[in-house]
N, C-alpha and C. Protein backbone atom coordinates (compact mmCIF):
# COMPACT_ATOMS: atom_id res chain seq x y z
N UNK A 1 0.83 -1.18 0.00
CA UNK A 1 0.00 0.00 0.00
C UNK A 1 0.88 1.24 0.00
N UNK A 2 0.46 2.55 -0.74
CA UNK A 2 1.38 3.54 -0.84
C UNK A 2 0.36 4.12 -0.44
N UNK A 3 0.93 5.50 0.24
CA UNK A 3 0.09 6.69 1.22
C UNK A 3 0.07 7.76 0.32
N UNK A 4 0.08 7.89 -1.03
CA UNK A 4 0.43 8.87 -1.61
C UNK A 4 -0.85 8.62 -3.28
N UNK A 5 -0.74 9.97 -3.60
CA UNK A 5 -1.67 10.00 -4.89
C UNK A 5 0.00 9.52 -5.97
N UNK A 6 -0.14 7.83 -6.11
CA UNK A 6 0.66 7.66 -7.51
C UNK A 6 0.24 6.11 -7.43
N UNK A 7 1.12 5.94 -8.62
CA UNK A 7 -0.05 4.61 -9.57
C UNK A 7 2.11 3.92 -9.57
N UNK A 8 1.57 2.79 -9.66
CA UNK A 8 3.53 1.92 -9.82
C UNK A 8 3.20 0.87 -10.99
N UNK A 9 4.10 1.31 -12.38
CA UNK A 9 4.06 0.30 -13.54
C UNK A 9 5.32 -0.33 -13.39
N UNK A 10 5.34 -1.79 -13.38
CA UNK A 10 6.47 -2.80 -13.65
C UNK A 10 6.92 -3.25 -15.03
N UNK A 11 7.97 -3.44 -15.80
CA UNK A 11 7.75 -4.22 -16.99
C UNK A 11 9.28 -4.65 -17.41
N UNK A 12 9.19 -5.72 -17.86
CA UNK A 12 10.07 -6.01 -18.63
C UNK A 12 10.02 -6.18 -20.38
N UNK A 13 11.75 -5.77 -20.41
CA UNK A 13 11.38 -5.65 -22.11
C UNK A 13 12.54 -6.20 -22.36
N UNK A 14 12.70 -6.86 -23.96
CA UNK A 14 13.90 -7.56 -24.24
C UNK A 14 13.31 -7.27 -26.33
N UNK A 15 14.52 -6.54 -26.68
CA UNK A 15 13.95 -7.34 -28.03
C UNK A 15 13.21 -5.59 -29.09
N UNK A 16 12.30 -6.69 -29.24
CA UNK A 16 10.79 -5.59 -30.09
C UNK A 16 10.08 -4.66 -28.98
N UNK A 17 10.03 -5.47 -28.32
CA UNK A 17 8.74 -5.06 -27.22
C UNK A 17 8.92 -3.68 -27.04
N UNK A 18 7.58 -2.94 -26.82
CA UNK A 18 7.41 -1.86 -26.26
C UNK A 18 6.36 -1.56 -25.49
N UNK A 19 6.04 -0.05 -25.46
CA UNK A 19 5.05 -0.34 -24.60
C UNK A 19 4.90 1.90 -24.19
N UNK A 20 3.64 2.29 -24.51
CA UNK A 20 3.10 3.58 -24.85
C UNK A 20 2.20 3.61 -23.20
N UNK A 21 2.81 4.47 -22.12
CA UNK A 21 1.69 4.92 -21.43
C UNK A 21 1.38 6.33 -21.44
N UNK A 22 0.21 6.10 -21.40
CA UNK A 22 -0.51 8.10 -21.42
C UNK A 22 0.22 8.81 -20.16
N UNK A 23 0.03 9.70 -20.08
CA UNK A 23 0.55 10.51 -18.85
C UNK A 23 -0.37 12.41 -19.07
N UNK A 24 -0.61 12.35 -18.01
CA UNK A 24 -1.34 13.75 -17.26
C UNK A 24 -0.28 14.69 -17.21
N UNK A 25 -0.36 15.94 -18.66
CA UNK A 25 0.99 16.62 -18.21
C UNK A 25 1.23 17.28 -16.87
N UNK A 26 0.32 17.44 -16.23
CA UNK A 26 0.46 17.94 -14.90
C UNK A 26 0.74 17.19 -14.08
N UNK A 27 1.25 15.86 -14.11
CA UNK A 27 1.98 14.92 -13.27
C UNK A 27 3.22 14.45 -13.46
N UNK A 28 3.85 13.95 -12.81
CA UNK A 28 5.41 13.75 -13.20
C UNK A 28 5.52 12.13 -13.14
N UNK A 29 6.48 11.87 -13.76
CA UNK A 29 6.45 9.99 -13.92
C UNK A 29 8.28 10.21 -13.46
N UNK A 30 8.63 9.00 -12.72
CA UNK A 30 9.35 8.78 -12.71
C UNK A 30 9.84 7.47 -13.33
N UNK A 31 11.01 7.53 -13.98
CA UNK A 31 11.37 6.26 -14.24
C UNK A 31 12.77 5.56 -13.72
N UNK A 32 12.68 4.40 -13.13
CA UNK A 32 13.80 3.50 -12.54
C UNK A 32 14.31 2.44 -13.34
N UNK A 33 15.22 2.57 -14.13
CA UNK A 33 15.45 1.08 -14.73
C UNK A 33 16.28 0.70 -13.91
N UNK A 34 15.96 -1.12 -13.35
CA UNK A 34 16.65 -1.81 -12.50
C UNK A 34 17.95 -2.00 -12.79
N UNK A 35 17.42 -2.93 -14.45
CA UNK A 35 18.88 -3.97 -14.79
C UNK A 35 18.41 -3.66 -16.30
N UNK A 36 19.80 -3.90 -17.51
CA UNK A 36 19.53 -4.19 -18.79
C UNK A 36 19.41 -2.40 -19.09
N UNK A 37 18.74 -2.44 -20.56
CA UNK A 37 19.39 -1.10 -21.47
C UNK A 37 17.96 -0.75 -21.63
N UNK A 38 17.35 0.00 -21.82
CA UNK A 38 16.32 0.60 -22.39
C UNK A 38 15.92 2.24 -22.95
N UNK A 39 15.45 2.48 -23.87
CA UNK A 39 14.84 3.93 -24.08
C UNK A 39 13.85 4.27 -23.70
N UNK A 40 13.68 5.34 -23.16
CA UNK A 40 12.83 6.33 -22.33
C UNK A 40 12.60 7.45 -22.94
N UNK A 41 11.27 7.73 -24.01
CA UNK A 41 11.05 8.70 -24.59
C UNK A 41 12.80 9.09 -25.45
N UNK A 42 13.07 7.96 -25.88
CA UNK A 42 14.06 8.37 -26.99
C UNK A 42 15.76 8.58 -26.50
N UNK A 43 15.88 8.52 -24.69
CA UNK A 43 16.89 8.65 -24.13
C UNK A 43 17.26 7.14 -24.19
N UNK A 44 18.67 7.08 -23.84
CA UNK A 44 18.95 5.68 -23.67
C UNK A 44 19.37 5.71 -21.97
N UNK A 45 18.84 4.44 -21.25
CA UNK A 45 19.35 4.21 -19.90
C UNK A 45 19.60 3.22 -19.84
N UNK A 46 20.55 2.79 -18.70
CA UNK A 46 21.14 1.46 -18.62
C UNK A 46 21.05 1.64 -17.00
N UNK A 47 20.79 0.19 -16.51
CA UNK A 47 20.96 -0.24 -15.41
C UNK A 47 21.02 0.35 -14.13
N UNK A 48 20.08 1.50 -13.26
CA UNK A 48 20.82 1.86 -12.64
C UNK A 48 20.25 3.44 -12.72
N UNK A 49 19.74 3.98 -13.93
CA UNK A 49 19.38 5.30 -14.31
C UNK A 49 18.36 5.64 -13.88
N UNK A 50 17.90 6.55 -14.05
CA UNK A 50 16.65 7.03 -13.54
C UNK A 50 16.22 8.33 -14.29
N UNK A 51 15.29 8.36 -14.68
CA UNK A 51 14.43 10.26 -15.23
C UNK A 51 13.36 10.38 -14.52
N UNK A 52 13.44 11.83 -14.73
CA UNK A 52 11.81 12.31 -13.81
C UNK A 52 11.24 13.01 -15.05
N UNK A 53 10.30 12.95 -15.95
CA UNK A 53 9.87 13.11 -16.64
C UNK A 53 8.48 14.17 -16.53
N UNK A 54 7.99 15.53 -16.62
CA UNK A 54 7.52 16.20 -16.43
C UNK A 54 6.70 17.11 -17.80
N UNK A 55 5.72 17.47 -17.58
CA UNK A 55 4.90 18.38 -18.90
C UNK A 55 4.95 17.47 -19.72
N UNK A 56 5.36 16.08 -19.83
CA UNK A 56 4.46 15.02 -21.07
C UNK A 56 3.38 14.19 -20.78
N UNK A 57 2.86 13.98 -22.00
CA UNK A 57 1.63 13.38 -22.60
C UNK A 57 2.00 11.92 -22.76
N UNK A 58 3.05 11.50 -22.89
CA UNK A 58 2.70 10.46 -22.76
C UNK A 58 4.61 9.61 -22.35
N UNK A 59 4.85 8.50 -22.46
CA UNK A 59 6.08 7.65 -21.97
C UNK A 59 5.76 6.45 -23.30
N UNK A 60 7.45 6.42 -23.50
CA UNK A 60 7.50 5.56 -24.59
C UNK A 60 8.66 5.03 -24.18
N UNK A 61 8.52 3.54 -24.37
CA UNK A 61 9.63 2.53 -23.62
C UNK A 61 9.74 1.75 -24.72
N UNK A 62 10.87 1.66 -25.36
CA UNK A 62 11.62 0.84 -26.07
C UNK A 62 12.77 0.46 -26.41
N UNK A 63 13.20 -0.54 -27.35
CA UNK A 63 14.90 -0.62 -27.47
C UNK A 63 15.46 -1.13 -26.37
N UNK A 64 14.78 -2.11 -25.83
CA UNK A 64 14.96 -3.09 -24.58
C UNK A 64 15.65 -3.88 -24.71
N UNK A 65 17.29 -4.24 -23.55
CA UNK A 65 17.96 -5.48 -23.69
C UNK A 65 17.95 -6.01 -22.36
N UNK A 66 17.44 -6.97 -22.01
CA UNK A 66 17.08 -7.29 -20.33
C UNK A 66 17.05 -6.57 -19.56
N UNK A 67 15.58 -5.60 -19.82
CA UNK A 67 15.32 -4.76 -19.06
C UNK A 67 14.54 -4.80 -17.81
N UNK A 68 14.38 -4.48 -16.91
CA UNK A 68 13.42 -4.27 -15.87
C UNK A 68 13.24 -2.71 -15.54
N UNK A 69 11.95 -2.79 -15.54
CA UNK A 69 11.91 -1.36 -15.19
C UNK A 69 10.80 -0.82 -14.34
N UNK A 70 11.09 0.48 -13.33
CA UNK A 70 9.23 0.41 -12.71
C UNK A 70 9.54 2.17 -12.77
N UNK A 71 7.56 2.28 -13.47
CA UNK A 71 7.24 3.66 -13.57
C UNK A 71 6.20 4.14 -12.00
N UNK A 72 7.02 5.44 -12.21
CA UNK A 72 5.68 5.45 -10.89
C UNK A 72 5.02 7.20 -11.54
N UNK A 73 3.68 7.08 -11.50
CA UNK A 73 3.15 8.42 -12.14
C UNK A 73 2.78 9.27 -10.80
N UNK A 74 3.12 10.39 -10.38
CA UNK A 74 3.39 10.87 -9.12
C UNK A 74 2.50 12.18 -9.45
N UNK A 75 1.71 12.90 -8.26
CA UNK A 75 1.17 13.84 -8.02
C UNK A 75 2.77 15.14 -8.29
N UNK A 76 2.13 16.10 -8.78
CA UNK A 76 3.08 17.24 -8.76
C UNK A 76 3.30 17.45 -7.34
């Protein structure tokens, strides 16, 4: 249970896979990639990275090499 106004996405990606979530520009998403390589709205992160992503419409995750990753969409 979280005490807070935010929502927690998990996913793994390897490969093709992707994966489009909407986002409330007035909310901020954070993103954690655990392990493995992935793009984040077109950035590349590896293992370890993290963005706070703010004033977008939406999150685009692709270009996955044993990725794990968790989004959390957070109250401003």
């Amino acid at each position: 249970t979280m005490n807070a106004d935010a929502s927690l996405h998990a996913g793994l990606f390897d490969g093709e896979e992707s994966a489009t979530l909407p986002l409330d520009p007035q909310r901020k998403a954070y993103v954690h990639l655990v392990r493995g390589k992935l793009r984040v709205n077109g950035t590349q992160l590896r293992g370890g990275d993290a963005a706070l992503i703010s004033g977008a419409s939406g999150l685009t995750l692709d270009g996955g090499h044993d990725a794990e990753v968790l989004v959390f969409d957070l109250a401003p």
